[in-house]
Protein backbone atom coordinates (compact mmCIF):
# COMPACT_ATOMS: atom_id res chain seq x y z
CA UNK A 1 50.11 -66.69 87.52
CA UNK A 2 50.63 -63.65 89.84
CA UNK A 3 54.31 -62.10 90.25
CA UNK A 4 54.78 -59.77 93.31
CA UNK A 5 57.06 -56.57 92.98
CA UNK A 6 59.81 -58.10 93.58
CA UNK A 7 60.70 -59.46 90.16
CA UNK A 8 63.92 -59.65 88.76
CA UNK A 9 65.49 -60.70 85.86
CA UNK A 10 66.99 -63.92 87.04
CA UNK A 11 62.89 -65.17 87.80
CA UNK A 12 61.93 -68.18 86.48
CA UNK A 13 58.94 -66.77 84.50
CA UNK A 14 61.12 -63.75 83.10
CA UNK A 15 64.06 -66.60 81.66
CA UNK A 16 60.83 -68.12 80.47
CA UNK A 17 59.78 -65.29 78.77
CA UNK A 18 63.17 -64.44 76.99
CA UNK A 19 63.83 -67.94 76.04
CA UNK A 20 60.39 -68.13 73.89
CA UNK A 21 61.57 -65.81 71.14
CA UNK A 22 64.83 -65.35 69.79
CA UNK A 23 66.49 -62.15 70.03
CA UNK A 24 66.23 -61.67 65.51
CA UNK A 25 62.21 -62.75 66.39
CA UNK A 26 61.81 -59.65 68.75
CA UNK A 27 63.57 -57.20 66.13
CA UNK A 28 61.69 -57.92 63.47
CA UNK A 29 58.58 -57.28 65.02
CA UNK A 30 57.36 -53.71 63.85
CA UNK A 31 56.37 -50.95 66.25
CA UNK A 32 52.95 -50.60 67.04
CA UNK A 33 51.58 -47.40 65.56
CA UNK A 34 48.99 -45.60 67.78
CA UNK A 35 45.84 -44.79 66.74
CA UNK A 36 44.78 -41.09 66.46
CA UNK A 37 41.79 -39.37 66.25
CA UNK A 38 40.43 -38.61 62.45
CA UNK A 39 41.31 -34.84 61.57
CA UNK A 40 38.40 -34.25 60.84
CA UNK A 41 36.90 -34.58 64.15
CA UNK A 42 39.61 -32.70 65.86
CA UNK A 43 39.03 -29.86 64.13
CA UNK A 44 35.68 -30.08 65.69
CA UNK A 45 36.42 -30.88 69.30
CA UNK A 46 39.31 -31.16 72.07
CA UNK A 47 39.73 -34.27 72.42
CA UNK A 48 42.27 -36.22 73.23
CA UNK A 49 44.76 -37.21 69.77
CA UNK A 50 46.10 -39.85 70.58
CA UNK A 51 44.04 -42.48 71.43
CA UNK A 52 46.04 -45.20 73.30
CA UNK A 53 46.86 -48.57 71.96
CA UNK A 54 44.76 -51.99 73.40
CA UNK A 55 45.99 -55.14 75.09
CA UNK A 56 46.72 -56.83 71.92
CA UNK A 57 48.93 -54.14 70.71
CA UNK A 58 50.40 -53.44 74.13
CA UNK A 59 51.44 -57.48 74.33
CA UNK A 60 52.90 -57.42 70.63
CA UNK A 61 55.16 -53.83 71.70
CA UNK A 62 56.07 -55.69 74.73
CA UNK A 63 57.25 -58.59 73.08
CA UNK A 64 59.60 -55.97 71.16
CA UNK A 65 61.51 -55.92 74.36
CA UNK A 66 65.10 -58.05 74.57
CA UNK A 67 65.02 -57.73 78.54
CA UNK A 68 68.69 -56.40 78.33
CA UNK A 69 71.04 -57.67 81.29
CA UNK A 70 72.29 -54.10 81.18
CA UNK A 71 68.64 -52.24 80.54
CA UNK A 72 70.08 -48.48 79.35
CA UNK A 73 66.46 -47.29 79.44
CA UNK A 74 65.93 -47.64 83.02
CA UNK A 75 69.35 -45.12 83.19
CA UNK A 76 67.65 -42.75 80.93
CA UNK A 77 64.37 -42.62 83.29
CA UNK A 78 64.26 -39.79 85.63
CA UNK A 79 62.20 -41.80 88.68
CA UNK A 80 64.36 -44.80 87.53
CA UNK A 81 61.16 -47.00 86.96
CA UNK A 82 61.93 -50.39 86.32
CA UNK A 83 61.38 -50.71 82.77
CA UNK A 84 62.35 -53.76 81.55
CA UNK A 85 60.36 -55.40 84.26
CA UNK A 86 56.87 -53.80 83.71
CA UNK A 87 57.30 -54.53 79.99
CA UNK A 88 57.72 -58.17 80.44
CA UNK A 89 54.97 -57.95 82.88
CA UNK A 90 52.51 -57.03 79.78
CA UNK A 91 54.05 -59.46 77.52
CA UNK A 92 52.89 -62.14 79.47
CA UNK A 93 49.48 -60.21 80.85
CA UNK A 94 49.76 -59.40 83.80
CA UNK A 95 48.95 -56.15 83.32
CA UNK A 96 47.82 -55.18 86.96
CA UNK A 97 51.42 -56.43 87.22
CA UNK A 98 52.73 -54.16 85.25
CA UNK A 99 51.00 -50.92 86.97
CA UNK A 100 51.98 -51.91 89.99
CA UNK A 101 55.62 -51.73 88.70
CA UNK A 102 54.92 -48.36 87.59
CA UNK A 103 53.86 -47.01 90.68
CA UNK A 104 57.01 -48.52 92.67
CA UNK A 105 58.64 -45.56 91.82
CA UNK A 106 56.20 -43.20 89.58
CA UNK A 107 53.37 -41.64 91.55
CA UNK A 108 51.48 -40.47 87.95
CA UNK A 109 52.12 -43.03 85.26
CA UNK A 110 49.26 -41.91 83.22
CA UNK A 111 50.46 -38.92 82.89
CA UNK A 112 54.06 -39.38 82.31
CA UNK A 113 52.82 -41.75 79.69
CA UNK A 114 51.20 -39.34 77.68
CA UNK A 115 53.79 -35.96 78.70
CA UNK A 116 56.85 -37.39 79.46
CA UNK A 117 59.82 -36.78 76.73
CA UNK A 118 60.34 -40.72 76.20
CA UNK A 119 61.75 -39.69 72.78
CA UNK A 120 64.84 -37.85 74.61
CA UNK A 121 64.56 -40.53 77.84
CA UNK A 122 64.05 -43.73 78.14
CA UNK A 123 63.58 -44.54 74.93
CA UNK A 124 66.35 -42.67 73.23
CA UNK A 125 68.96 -45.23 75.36
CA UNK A 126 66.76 -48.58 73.90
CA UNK A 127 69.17 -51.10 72.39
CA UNK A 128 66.85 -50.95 69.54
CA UNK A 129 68.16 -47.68 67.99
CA UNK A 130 71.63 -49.24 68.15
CA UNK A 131 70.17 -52.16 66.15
CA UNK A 132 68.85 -49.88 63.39
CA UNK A 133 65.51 -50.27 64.76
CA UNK A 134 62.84 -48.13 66.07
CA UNK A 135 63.30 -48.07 69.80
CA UNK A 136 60.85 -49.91 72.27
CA UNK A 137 57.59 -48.00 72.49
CA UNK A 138 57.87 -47.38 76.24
CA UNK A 139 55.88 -44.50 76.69
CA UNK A 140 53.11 -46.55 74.51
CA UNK A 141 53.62 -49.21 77.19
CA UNK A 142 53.60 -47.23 80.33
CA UNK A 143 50.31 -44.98 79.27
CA UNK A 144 48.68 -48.50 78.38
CA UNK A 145 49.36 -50.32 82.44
CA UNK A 146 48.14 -47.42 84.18
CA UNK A 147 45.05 -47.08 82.50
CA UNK A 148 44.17 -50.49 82.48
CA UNK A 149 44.55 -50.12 86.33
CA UNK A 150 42.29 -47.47 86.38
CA UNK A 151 39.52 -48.87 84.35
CA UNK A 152 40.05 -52.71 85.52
CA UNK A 153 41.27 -52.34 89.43
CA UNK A 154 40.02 -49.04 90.30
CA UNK A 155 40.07 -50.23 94.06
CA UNK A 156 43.63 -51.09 94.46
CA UNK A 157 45.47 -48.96 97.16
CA UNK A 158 49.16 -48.90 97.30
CA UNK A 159 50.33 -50.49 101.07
CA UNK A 160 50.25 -47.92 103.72
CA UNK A 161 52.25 -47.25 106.46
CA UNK A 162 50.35 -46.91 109.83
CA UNK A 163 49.63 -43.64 110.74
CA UNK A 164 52.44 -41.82 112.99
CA UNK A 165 50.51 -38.87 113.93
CA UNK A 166 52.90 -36.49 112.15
CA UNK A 167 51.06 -33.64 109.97
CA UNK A 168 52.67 -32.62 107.02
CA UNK A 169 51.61 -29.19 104.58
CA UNK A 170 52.38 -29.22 101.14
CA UNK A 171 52.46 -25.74 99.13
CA UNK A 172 51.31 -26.23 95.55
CA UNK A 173 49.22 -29.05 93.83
CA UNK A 174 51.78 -29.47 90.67
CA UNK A 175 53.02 -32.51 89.76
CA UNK A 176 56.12 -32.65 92.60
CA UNK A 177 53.76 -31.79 94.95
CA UNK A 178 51.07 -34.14 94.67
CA UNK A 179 53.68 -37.22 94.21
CA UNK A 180 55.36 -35.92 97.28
CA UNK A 181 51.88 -35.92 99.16
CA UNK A 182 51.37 -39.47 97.86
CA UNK A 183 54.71 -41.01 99.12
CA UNK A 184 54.31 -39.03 102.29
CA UNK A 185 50.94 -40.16 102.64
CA UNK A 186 51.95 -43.75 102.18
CA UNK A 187 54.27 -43.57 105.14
CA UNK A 188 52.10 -42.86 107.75
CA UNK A 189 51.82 -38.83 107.26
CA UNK A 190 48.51 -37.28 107.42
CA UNK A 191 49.26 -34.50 104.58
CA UNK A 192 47.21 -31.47 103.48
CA UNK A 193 47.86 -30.02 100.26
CA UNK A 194 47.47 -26.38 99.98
CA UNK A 195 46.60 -24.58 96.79
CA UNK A 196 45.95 -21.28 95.34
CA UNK A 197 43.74 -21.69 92.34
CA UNK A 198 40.43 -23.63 92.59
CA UNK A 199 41.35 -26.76 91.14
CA UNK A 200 44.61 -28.89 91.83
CA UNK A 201 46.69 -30.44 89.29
CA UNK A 202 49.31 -27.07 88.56
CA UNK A 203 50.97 -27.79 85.11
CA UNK A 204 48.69 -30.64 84.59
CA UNK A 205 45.58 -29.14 84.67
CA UNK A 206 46.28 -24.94 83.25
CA UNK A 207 49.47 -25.71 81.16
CA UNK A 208 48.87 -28.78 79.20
CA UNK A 209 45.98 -28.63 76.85
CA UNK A 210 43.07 -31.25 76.96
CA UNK A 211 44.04 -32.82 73.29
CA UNK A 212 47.16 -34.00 74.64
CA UNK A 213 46.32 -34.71 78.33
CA UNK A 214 42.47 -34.53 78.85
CA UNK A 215 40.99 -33.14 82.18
CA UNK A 216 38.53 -36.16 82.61
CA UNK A 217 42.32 -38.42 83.47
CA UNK A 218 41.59 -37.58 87.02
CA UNK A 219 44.55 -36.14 88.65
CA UNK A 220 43.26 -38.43 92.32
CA UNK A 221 43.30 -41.43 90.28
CA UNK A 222 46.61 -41.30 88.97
CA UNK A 223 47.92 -41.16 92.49
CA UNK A 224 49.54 -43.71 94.34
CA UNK A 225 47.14 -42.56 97.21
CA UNK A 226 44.06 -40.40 97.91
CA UNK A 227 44.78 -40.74 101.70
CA UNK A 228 45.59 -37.13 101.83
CA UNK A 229 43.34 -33.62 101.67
CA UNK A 230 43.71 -30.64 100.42
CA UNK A 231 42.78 -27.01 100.46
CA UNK A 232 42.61 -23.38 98.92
């Protein structure tokens, strides 16, 4: 069954999905830990450490979720992503779903799912850590949806705007830039994105190192668009 981005809590499907476990069910259910790689092999490489969890893990963390009436997480977001709703969207599968949650109001959910501070976020205002538990493994969660998207639906495009024959510049291919290009983009703008060094990405690409976010996580395919150009 396919849910469209308009979700909400009061959905049949979501009272569905609260109503199968008990509230004491979901609490007991440890946190997934997430695999890293051996230290033996980092010491011999860059790779990436941590190595993401898979669907079955992803479904048992999302299951952690209570689906609060109040969710405190989504208030400790900064691009106020609809948490609760992309988490119950893995819980039950739908984990196109799930991205496409994500990307309602998060132009790089990859990313944020690897960078972000969830431990001083989101995460740090999950109902969990009131309960003596260990809070909801959102950033887990989030990192899991977008690349799914990316290696299952590599073809979905976010809905466009037509275009309105307005050209706008942006200066500098960091992270506020290029989600600013992509929402502009995906209102009709036809945007060019101007940048100094020879690759774009800013922070993403020359301040981050590769064993925590890894250059092959394109930068174009975590965008809610590549209807936009750019140049040096």
């Amino acid at each position: 069954m396919q849910h469209n981005n308009i979700d909400s809590r009061d959905e049949q499907w979501r009272v569905d999905l609260r109503a199968s476990k008990t509230p004491q069910e979901r609490t007991s259910i440890a946190r997934v830990i997430m695999p890293q790689l051996d230290p033996q092999e980092r010491i011999k490489c860059n790779d990436e450490v941590n190595q993401g969890i898979t669907a079955e893990q992803a479904v048992v963390e999302a299951s952690r979720c209570l689906d609060c009436a109040n969710p405190q997480c989504v208030t400790g977001c900064p691009v106020g992503i609809n948490i609760p709703q992309f988490i119950k969207h893995i819980e039950c599968g739908q984990f196109g779903q799930a991205a496409a949650t994500l990307k309602q109001t998060s132009s790089l959910p990859a990313v944020c799912g690897r960078v972000c501070p969830q431990e001083k976020q989101c995460e740090a205002r999950c109902i969990h850590n009131k309960l003596k538990h260990p809070p909801v493994a959102i950033g887990y969660l989030e990192r899991f949806a977008a690349d799914w998207q990316r290696d299952n639906l590599p073809q979905v495009q976010p809905d466009m705007a037509p275009a309105n024959g307005i050209k706008v510049a942006v200066i500098g291919s960091g992270p506020s830039g290029l989600s600013f290009a992509g929402d502009m983009a995906k209102q009709g703008f036809s945007v060019t994105v101007f940048e100094a060094l020879h690759e774009i990405g800013g922070v993403l690409k020359y301040g981050i190192p590769e064993f925590r976010l890894p250059n092959k996580l394109s930068i174009m395919k975590s965008m809610v668009s590549s209807k936009w150009a750019w140049s040096l």
